[in-house]
C-alpha atoms as a PDB file:
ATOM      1  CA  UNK A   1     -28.387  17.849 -69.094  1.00  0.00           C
ATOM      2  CA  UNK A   2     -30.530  17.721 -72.280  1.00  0.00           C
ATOM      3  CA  UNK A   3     -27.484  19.207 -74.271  1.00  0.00           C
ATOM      4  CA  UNK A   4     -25.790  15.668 -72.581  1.00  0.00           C
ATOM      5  CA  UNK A   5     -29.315  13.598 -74.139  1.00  0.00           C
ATOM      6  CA  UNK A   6     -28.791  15.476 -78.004  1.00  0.00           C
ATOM      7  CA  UNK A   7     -25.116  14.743 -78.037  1.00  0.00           C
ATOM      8  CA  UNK A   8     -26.370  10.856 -76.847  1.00  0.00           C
ATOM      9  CA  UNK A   9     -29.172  11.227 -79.338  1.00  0.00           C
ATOM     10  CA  UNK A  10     -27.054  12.127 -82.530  1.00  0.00           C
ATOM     11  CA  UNK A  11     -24.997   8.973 -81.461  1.00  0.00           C
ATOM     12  CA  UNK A  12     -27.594   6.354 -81.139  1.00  0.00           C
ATOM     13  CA  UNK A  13     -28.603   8.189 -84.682  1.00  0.00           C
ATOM     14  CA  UNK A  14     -25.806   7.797 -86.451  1.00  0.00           C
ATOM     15  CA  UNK A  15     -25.065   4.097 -85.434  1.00  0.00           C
ATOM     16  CA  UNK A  16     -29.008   3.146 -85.611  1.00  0.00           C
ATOM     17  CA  UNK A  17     -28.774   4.133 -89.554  1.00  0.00           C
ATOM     18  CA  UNK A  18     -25.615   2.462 -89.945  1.00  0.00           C
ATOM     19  CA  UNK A  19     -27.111  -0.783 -88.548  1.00  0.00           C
ATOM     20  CA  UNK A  20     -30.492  -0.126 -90.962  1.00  0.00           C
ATOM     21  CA  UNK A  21     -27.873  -0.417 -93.922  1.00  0.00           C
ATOM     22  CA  UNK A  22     -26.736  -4.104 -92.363  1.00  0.00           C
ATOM     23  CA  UNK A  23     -29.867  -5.064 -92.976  1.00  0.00           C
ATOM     24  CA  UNK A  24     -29.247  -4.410 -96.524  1.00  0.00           C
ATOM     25  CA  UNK A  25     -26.122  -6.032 -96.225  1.00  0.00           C
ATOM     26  CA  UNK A  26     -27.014  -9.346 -94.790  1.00  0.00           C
ATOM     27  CA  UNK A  27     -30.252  -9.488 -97.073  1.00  0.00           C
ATOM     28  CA  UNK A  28     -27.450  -9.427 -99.891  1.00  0.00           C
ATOM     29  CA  UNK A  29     -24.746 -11.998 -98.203  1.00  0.00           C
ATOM     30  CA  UNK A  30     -27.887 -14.189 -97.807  1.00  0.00           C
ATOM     31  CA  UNK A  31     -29.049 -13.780-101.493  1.00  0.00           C
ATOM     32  CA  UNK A  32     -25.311 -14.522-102.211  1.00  0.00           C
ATOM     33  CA  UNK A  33     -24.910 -17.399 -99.991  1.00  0.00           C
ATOM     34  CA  UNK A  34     -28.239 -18.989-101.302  1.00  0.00           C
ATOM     35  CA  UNK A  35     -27.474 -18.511-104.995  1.00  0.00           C
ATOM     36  CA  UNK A  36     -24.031 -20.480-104.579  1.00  0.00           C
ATOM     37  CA  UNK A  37     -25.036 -23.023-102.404  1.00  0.00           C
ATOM     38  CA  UNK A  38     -28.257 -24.309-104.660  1.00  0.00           C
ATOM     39  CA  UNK A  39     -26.759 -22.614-108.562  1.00  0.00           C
ATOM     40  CA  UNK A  40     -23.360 -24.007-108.284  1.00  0.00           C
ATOM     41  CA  UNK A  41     -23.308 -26.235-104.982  1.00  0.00           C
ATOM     42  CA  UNK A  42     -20.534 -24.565-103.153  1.00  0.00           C
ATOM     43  CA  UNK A  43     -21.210 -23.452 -99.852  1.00  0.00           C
ATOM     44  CA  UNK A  44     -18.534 -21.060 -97.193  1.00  0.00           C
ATOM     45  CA  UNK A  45     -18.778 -21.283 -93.575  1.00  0.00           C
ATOM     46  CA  UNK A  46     -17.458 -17.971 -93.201  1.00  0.00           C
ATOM     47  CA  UNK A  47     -20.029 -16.713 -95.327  1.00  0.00           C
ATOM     48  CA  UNK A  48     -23.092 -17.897 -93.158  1.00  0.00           C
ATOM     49  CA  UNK A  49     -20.820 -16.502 -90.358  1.00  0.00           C
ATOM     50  CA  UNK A  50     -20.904 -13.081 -91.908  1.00  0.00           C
ATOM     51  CA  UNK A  51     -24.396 -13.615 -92.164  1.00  0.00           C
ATOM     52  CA  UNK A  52     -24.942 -14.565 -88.537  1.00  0.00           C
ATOM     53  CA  UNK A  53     -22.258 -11.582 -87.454  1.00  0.00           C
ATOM     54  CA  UNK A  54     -24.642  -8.883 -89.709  1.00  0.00           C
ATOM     55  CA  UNK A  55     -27.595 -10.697 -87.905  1.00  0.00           C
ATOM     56  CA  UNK A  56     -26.217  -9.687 -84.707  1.00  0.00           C
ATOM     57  CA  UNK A  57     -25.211  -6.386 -85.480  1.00  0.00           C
ATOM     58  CA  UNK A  58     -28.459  -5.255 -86.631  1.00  0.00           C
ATOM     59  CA  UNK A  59     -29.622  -6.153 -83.230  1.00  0.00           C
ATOM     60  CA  UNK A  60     -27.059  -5.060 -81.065  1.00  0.00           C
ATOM     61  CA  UNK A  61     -26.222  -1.549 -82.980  1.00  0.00           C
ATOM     62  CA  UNK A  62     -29.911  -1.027 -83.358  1.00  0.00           C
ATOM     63  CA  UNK A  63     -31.233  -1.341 -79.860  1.00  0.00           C
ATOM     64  CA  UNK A  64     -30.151   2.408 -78.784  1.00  0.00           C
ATOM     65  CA  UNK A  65     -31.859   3.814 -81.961  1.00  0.00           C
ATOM     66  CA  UNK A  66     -34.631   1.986 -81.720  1.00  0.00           C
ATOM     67  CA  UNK A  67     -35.395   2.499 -77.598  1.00  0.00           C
ATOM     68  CA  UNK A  68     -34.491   6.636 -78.893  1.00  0.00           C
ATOM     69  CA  UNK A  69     -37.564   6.192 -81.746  1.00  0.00           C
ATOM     70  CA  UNK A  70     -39.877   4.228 -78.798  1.00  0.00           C
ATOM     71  CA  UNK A  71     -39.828   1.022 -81.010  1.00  0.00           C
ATOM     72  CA  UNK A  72     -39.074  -1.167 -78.379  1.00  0.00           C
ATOM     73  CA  UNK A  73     -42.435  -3.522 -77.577  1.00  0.00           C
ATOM     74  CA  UNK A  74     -43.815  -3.117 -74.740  1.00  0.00           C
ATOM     75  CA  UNK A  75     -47.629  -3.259 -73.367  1.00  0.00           C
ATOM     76  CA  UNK A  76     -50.079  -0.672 -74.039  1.00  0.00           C
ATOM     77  CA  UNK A  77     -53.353  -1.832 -72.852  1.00  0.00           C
ATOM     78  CA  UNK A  78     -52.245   0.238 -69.663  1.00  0.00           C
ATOM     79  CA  UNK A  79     -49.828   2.743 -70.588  1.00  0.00           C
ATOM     80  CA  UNK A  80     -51.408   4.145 -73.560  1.00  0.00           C
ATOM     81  CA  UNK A  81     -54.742   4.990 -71.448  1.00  0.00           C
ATOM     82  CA  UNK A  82     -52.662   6.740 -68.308  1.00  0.00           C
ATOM     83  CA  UNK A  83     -52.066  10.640 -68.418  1.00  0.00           C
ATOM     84  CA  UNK A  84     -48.501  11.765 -69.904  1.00  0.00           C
ATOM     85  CA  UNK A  85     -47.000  12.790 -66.816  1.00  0.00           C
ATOM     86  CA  UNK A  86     -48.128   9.278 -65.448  1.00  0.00           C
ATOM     87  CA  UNK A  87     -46.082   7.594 -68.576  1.00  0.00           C
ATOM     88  CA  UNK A  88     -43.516   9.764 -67.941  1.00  0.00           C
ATOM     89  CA  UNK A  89     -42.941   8.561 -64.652  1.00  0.00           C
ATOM     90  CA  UNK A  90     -43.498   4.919 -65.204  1.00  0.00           C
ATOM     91  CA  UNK A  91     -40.501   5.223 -68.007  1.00  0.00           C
ATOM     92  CA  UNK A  92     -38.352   7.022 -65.859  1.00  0.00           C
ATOM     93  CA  UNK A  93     -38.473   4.406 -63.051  1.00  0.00           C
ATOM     94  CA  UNK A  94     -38.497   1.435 -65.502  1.00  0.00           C
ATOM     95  CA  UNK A  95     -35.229   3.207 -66.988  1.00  0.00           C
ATOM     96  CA  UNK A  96     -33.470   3.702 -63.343  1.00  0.00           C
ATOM     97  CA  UNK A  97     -34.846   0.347 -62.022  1.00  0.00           C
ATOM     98  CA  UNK A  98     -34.731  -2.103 -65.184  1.00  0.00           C
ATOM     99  CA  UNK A  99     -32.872  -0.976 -68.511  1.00  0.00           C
ATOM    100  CA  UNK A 100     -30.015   0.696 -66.943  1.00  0.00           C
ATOM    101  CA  UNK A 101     -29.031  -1.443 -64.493  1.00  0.00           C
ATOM    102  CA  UNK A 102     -29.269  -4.558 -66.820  1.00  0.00           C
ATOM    103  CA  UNK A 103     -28.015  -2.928 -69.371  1.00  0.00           C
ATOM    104  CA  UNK A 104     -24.784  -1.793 -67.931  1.00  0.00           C
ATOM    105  CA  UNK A 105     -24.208  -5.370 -66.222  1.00  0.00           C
ATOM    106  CA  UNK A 106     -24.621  -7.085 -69.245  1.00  0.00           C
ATOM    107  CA  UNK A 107     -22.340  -4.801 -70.992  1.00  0.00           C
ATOM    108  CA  UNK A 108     -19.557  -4.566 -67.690  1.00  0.00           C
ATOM    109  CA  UNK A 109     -19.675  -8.507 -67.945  1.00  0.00           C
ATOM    110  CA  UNK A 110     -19.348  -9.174 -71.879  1.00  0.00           C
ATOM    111  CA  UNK A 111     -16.139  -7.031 -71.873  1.00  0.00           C
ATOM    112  CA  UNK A 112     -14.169  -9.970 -70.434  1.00  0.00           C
ATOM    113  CA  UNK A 113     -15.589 -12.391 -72.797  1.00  0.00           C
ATOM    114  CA  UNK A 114     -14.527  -9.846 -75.673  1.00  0.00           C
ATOM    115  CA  UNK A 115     -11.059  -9.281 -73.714  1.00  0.00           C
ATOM    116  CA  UNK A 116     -10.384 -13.019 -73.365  1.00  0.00           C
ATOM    117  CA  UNK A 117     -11.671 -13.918 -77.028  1.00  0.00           C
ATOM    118  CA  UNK A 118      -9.423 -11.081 -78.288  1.00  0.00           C
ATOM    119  CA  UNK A 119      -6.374 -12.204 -75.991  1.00  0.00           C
ATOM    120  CA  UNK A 120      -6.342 -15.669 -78.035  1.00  0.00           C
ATOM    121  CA  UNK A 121      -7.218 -14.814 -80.903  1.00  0.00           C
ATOM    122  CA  UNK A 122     -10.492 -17.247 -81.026  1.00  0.00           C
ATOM    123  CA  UNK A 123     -11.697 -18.303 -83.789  1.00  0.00           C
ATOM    124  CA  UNK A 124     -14.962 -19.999 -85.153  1.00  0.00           C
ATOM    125  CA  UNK A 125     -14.742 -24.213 -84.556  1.00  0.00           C
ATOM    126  CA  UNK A 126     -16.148 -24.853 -88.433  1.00  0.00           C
ATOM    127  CA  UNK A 127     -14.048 -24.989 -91.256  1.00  0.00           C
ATOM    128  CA  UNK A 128     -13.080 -22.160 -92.510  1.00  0.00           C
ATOM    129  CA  UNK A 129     -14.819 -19.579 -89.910  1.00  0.00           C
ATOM    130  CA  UNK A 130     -13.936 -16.208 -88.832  1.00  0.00           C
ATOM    131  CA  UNK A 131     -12.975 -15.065 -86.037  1.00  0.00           C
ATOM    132  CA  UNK A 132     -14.850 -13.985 -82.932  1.00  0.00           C
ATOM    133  CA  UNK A 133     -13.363 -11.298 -81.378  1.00  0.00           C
ATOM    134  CA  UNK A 134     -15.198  -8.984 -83.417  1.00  0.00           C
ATOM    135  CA  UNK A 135     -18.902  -9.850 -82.671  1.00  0.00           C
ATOM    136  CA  UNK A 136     -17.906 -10.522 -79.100  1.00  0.00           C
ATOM    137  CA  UNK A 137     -16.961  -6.765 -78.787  1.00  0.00           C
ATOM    138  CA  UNK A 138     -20.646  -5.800 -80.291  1.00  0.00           C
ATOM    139  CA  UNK A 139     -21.702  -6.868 -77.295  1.00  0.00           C
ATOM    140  CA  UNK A 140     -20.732  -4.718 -74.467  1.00  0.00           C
ATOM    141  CA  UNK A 141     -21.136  -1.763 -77.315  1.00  0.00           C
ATOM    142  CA  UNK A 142     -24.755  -2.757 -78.283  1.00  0.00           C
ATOM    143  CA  UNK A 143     -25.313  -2.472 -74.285  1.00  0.00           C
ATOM    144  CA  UNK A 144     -23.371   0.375 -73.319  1.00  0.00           C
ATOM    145  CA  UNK A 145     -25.020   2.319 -76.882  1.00  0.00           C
ATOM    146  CA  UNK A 146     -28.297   1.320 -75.647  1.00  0.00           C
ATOM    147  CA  UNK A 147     -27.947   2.016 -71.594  1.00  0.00           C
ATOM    148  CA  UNK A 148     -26.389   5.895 -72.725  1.00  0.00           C
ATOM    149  CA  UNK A 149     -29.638   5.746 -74.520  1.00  0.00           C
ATOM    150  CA  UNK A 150     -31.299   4.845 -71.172  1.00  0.00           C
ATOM    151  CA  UNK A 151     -29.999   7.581 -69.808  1.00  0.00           C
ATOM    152  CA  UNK A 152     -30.709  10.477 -72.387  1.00  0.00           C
ATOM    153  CA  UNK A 153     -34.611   8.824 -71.985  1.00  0.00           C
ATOM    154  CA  UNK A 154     -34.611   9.289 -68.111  1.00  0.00           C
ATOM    155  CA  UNK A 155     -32.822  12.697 -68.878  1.00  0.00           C
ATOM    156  CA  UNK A 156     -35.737  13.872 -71.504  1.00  0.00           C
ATOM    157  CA  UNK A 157     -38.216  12.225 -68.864  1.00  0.00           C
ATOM    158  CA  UNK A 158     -37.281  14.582 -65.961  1.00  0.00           C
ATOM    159  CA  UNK A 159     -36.970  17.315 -68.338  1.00  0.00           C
ATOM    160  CA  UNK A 160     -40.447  16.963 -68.917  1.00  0.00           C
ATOM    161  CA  UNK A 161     -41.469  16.419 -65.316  1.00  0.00           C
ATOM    162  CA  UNK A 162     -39.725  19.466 -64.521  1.00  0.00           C
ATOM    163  CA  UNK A 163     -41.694  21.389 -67.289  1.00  0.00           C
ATOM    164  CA  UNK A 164     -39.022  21.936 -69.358  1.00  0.00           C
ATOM    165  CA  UNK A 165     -39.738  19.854 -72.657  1.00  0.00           C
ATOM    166  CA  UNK A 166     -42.033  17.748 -74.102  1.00  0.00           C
ATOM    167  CA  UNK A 167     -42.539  14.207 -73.037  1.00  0.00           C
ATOM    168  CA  UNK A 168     -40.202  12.237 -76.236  1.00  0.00           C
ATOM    169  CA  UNK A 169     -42.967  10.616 -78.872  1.00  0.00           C
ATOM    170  CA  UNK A 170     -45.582  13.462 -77.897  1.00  0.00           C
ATOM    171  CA  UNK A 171     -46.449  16.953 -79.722  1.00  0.00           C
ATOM    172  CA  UNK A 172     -46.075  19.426 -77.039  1.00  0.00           C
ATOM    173  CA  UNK A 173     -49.441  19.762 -75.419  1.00  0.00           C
ATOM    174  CA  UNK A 174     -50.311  23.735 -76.027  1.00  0.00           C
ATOM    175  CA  UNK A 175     -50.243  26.502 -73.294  1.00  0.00           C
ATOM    176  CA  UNK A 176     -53.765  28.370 -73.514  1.00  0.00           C
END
């Protein structure tokens, strides 16, 4: 199972550092966007779409990566004072109970809304607007990116139950 959680890993990797270079990328179509609309008064709607698209992206793509690299906020006033095995088991059965389970629904249900927008070929209402089949389908990848994630977490979680691993974000306590 934890070859299952690398493989998932190197995945969430990949497409996390992809989305860290859309941040680039929309940084740059907003630099663009602002220079044209206020230097030469001409505006795009499809360029503050991009922007908005790139926006989306960064969040979406990003989720698994960042939920892999425990970046994710949560509360520590608790947590961070509670034994590792303790943590361990609290993420575990907020992973079964909470992430996954939402996770995969919202993903399961945003593939129709892709599916329908793709069927018709939607596009944007405003002038001049892109189409929306493409950040529609971000969705139920986004989810189902960050729910394998989910799973590789519960997977590293039990691993380290089980004695077999470190708990993820900890140096491996030492065996006197």
């Amino acid at each position: 199972m934890l070859q299952v959680s690398r493989v998932i890993d190197a995945i969430n990797e990949r497409v996390g550092r992809f989305a860290m270079w859309l941040v680039l990328l929309a940084a740059l179509v907003s630099a663009g966007n602002a220079l044209f609309r206020y230097g030469f008064n001409m505006s795009s709607n499809a360029w503050l779409e991009i922007q908005w698209y790139l926006f989306a992206l960064v969040f979406l793509l990003g989720a698994g990566y960042t939920l892999k690299h425990n970046g994710h906020v949560r509360i520590d006033v608790l947590y961070g004072r509670f034994a590792p095995r303790t943590r361990a088991w609290i993420d575990l059965v907020g992973s079964l109970l909470f992430l996954l389970p939402t996770a995969g629904l919202i993903a399961w249900l945003s593939w129709a809304g892709f599916a329908e927008s793709y069927a018709i070929g939607e596009m944007s209402s405003d002038a001049g607007g892109l189409s929306r089949w493409p950040i529609k389908l971000a969705i139920p990848v986004g989810f189902t990116l960050l729910a394998l994630q989910g799973v590789s977490e519960a997977i590293k979680r039990l691993a380290f139950l089980r004695g077999k691993g470190p708990l993820p974000g900890e140096q491996a306590e030492e065996v006197v």
